[in-house]
N, C-alpha and C. Protein backbone atom coordinates (compact mmCIF):
# COMPACT_ATOMS: atom_id res chain seq x y z
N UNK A 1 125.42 100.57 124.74
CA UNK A 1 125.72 99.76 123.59
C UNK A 1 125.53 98.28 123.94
N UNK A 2 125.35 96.96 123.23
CA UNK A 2 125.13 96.01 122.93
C UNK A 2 126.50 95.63 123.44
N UNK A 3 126.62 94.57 124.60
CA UNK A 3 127.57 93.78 124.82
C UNK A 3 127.70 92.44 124.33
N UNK A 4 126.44 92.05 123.98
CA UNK A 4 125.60 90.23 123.50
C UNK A 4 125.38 90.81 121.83
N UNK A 5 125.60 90.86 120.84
CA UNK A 5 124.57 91.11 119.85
C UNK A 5 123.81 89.88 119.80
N UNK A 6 124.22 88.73 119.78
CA UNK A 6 123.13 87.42 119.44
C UNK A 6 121.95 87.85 120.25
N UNK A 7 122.64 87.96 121.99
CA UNK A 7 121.62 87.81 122.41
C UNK A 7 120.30 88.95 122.34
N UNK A 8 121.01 90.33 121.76
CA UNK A 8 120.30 91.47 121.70
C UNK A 8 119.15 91.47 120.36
N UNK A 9 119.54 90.72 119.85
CA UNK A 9 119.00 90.50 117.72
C UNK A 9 117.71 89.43 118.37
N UNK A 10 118.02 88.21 119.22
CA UNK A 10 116.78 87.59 119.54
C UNK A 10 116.17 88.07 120.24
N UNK A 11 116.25 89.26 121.11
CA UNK A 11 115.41 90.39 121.92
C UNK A 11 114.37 91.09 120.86
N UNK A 12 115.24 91.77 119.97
CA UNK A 12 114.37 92.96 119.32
C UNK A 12 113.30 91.74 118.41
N UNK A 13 113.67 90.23 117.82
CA UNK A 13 112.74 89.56 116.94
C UNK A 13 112.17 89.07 117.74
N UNK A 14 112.19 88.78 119.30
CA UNK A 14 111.12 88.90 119.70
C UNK A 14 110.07 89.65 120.10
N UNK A 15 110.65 91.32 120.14
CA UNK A 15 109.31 92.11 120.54
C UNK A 15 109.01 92.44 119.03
N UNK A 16 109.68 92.14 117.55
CA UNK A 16 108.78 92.27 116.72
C UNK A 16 108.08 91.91 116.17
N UNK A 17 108.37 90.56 116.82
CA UNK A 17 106.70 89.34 116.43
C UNK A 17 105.74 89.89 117.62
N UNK A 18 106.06 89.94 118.58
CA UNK A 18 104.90 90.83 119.44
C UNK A 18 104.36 91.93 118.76
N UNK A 19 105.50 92.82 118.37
CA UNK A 19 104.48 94.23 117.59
C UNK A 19 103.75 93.47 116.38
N UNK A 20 104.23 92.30 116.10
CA UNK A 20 103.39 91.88 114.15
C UNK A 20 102.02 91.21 115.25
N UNK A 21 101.76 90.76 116.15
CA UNK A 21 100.75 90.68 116.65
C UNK A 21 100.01 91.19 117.38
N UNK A 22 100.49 92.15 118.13
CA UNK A 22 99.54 93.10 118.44
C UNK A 22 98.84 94.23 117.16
N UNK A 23 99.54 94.54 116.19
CA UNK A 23 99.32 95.58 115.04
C UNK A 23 99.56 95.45 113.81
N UNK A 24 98.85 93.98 113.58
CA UNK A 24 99.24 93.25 112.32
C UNK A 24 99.11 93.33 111.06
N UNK A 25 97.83 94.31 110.94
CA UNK A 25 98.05 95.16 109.74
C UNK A 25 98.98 96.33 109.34
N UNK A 26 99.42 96.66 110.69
CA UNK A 26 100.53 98.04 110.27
C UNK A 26 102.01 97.47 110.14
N UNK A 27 102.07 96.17 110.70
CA UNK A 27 103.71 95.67 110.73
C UNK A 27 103.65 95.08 109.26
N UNK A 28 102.23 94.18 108.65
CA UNK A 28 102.19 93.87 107.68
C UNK A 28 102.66 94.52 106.16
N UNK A 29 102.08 95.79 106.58
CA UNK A 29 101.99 96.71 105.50
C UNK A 29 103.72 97.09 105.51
N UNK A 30 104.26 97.69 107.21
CA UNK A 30 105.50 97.90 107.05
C UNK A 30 106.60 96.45 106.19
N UNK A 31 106.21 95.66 106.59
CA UNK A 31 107.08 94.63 105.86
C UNK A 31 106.87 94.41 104.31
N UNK A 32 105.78 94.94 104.03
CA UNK A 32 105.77 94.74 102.29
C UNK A 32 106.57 96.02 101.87
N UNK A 33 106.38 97.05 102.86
CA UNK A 33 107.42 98.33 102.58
C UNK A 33 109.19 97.60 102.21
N UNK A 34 109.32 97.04 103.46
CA UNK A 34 111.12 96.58 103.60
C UNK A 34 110.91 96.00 102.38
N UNK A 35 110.21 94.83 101.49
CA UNK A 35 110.65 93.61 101.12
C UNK A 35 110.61 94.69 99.94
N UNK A 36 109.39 95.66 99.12
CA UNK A 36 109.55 95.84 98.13
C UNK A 36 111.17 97.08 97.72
N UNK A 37 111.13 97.53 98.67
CA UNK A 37 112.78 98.72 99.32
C UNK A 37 113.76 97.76 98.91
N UNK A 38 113.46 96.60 99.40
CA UNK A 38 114.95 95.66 99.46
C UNK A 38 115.18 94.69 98.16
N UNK A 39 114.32 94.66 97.43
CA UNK A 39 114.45 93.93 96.54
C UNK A 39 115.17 94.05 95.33
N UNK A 40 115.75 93.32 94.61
CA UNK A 40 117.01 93.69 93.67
C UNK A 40 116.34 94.23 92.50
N UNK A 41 117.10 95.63 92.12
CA UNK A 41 116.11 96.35 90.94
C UNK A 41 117.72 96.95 90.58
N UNK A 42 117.68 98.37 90.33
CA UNK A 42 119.13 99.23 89.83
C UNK A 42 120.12 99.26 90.06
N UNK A 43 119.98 98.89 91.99
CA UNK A 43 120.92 98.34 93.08
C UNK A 43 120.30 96.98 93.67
N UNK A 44 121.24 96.25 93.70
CA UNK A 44 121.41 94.67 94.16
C UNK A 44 120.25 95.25 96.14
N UNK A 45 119.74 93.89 96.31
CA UNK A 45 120.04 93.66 97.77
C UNK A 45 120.67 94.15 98.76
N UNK A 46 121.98 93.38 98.07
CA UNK A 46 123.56 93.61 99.28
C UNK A 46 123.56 95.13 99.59
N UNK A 47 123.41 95.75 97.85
CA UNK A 47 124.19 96.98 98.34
C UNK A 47 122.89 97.89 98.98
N UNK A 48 121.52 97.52 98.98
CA UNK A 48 120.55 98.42 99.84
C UNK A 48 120.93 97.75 101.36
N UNK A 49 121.13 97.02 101.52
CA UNK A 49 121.33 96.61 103.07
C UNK A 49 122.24 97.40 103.69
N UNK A 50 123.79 97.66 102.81
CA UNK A 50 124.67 98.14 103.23
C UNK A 50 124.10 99.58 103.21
N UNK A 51 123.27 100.03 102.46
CA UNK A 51 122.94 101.50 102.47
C UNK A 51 122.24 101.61 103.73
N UNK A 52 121.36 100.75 104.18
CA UNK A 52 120.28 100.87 105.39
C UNK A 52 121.54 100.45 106.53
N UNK A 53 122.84 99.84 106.51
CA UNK A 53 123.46 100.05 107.64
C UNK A 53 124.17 101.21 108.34
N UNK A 54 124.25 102.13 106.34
CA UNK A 54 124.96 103.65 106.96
C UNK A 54 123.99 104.20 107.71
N UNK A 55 122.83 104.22 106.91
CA UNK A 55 121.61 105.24 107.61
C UNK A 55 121.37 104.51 109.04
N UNK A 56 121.54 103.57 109.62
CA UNK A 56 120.93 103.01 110.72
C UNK A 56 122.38 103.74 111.94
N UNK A 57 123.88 103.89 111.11
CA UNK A 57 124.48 104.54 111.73
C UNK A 57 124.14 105.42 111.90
N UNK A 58 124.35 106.29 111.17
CA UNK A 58 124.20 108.11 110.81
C UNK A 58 123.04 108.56 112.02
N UNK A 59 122.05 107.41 111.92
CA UNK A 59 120.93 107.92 112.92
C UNK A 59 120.65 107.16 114.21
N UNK A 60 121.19 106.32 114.51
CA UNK A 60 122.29 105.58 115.95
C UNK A 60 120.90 104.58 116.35
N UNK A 61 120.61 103.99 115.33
CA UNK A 61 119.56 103.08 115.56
C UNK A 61 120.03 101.67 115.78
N UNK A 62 120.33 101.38 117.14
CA UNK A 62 121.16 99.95 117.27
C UNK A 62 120.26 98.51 116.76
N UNK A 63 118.90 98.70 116.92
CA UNK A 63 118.37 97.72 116.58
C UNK A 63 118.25 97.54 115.33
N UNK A 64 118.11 98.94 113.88
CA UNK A 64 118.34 98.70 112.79
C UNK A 64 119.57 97.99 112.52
N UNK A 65 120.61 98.36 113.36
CA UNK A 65 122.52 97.66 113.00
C UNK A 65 122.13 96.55 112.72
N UNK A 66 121.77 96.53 113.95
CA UNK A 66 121.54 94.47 114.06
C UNK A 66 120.91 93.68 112.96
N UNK A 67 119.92 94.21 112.75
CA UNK A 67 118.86 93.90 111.66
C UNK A 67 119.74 93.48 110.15
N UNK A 68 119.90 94.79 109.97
CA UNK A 68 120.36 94.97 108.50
C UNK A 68 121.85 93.98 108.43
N UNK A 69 122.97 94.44 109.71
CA UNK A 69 123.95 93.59 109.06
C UNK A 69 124.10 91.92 109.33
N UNK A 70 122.92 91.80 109.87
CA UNK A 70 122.39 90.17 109.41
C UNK A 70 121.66 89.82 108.30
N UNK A 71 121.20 91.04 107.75
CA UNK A 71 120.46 90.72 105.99
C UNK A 71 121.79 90.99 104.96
N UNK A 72 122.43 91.86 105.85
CA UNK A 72 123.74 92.12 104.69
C UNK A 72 124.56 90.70 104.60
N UNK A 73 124.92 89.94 105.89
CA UNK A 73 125.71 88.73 105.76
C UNK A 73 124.80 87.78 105.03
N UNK A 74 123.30 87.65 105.14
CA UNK A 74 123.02 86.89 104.70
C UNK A 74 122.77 86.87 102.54
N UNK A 75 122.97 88.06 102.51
CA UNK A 75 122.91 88.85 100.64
C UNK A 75 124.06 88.94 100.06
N UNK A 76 125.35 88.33 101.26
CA UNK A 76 127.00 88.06 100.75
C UNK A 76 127.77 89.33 100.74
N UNK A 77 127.38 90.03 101.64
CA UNK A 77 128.01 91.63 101.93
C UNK A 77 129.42 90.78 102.67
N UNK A 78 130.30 91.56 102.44
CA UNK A 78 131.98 91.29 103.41
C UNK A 78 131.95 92.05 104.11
N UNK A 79 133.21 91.94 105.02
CA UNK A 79 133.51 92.62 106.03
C UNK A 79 134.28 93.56 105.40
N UNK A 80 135.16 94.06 104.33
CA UNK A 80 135.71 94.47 103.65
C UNK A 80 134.32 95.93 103.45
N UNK A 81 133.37 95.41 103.11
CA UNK A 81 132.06 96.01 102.41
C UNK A 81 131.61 97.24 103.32
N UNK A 82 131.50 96.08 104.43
CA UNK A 82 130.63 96.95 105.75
C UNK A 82 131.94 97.86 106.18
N UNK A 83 132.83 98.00 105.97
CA UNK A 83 134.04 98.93 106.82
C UNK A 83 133.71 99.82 106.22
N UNK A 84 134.07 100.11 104.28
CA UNK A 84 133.54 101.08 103.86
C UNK A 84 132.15 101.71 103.64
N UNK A 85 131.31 101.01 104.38
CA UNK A 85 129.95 101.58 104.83
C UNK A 85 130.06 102.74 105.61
N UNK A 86 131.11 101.95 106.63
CA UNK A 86 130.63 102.61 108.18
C UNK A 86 131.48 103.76 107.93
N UNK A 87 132.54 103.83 106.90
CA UNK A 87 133.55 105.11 106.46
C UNK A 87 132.43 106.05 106.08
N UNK A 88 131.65 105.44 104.91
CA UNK A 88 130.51 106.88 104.52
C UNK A 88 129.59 107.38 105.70
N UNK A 89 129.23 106.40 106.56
CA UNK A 89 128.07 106.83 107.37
C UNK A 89 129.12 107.98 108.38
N UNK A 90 130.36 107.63 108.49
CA UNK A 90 130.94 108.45 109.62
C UNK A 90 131.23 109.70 108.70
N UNK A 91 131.45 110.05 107.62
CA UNK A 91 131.27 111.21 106.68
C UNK A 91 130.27 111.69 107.36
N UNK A 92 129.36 111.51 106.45
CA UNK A 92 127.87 112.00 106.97
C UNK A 92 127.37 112.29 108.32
N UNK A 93 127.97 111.34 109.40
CA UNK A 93 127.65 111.52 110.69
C UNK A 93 128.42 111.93 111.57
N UNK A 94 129.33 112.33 111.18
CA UNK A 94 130.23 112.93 112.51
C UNK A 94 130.93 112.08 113.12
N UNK A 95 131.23 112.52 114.24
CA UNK A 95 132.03 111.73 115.51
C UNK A 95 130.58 110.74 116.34
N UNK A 96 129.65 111.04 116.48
CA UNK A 96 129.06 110.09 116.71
C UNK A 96 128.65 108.47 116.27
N UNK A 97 128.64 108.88 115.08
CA UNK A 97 128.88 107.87 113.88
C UNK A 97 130.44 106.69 113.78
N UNK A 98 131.29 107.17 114.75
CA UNK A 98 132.05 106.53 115.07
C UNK A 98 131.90 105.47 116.24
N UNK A 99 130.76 105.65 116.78
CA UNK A 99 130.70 105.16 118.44
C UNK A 99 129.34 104.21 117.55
N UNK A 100 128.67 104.38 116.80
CA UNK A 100 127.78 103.31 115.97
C UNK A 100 128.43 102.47 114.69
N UNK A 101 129.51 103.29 114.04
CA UNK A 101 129.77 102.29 113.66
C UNK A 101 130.89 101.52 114.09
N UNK A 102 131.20 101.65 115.37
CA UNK A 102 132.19 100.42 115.73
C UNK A 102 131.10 99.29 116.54
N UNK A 103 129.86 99.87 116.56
CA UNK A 103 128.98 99.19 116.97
C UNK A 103 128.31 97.89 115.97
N UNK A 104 128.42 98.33 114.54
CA UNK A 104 128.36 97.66 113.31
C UNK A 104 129.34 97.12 113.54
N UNK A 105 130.34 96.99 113.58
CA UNK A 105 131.58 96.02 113.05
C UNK A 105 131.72 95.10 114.37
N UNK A 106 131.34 95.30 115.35
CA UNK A 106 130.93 94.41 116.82
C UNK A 106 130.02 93.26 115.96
N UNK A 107 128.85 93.89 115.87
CA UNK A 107 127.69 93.31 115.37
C UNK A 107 128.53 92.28 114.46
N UNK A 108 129.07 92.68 113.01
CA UNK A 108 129.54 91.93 112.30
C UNK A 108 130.16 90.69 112.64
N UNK A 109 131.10 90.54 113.70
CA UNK A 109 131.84 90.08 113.92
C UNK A 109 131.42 89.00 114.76
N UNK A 110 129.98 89.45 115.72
CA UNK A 110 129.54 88.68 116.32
C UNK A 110 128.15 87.72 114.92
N UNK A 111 127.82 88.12 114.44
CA UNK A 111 126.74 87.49 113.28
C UNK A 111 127.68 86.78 112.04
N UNK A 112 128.66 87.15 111.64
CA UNK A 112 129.42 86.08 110.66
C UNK A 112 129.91 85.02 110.75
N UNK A 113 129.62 84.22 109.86
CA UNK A 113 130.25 82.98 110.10
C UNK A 113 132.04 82.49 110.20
N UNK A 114 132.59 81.88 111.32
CA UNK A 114 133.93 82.07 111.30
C UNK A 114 134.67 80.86 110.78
């Protein structure tokens, strides 16, 4: 698990400007994927971010955590928000889902403003 998140979040954006330049049509294409996914339509922003933080639990993807609950702070998600995230993702995910999402609320805590 992530002991730094700052320092772990400027790790992964830096090997993903490396992957957007080594494979810049496929990261390209993937990012018009995220932006058009994320964009406010039936459900807001906030609440797809918070959806991509359960699933990033449920499926113990630490670098998605990171990702998303810095798009969630930045789309005005609470901490209030993300708890009952990490409640559904641990539904869905078991007891493992407990060991990611206390990994989310690390994350949180280290990315919000105090």
């Amino acid at each position: 698990m992530t002991a730094d998140h700052r320092a772990f979040a400027e790790r992964i954006d830096a090997e993903a400007v490396a992957l957007h330049k080594a494979a810049p049509e496929t990261m390209t294409a993937f990012r018009g994927l995220m932006r058009a996914a994320g964009k406010d339509g039936a459900l807001d922003a906030k609440t797809k971010e918070l959806m991509a933080i359960a699933i990033a639990i449920a499926v113990r993807c630490q670098g998605c955590i990171s990702f998303h609950v810095r798009q969630a702070i930045r789309k005005g998600a609470t901490r209030a928000e993300l708890l009952e995230t990490i409640a559904v993702a641990i539904e869905m995910g078991g007891g493992p889902s407990t060991v990611y999402g206390a990994e989310a609320l690390a994350a949180w805590d280290a990315f919000a403003p105090t």
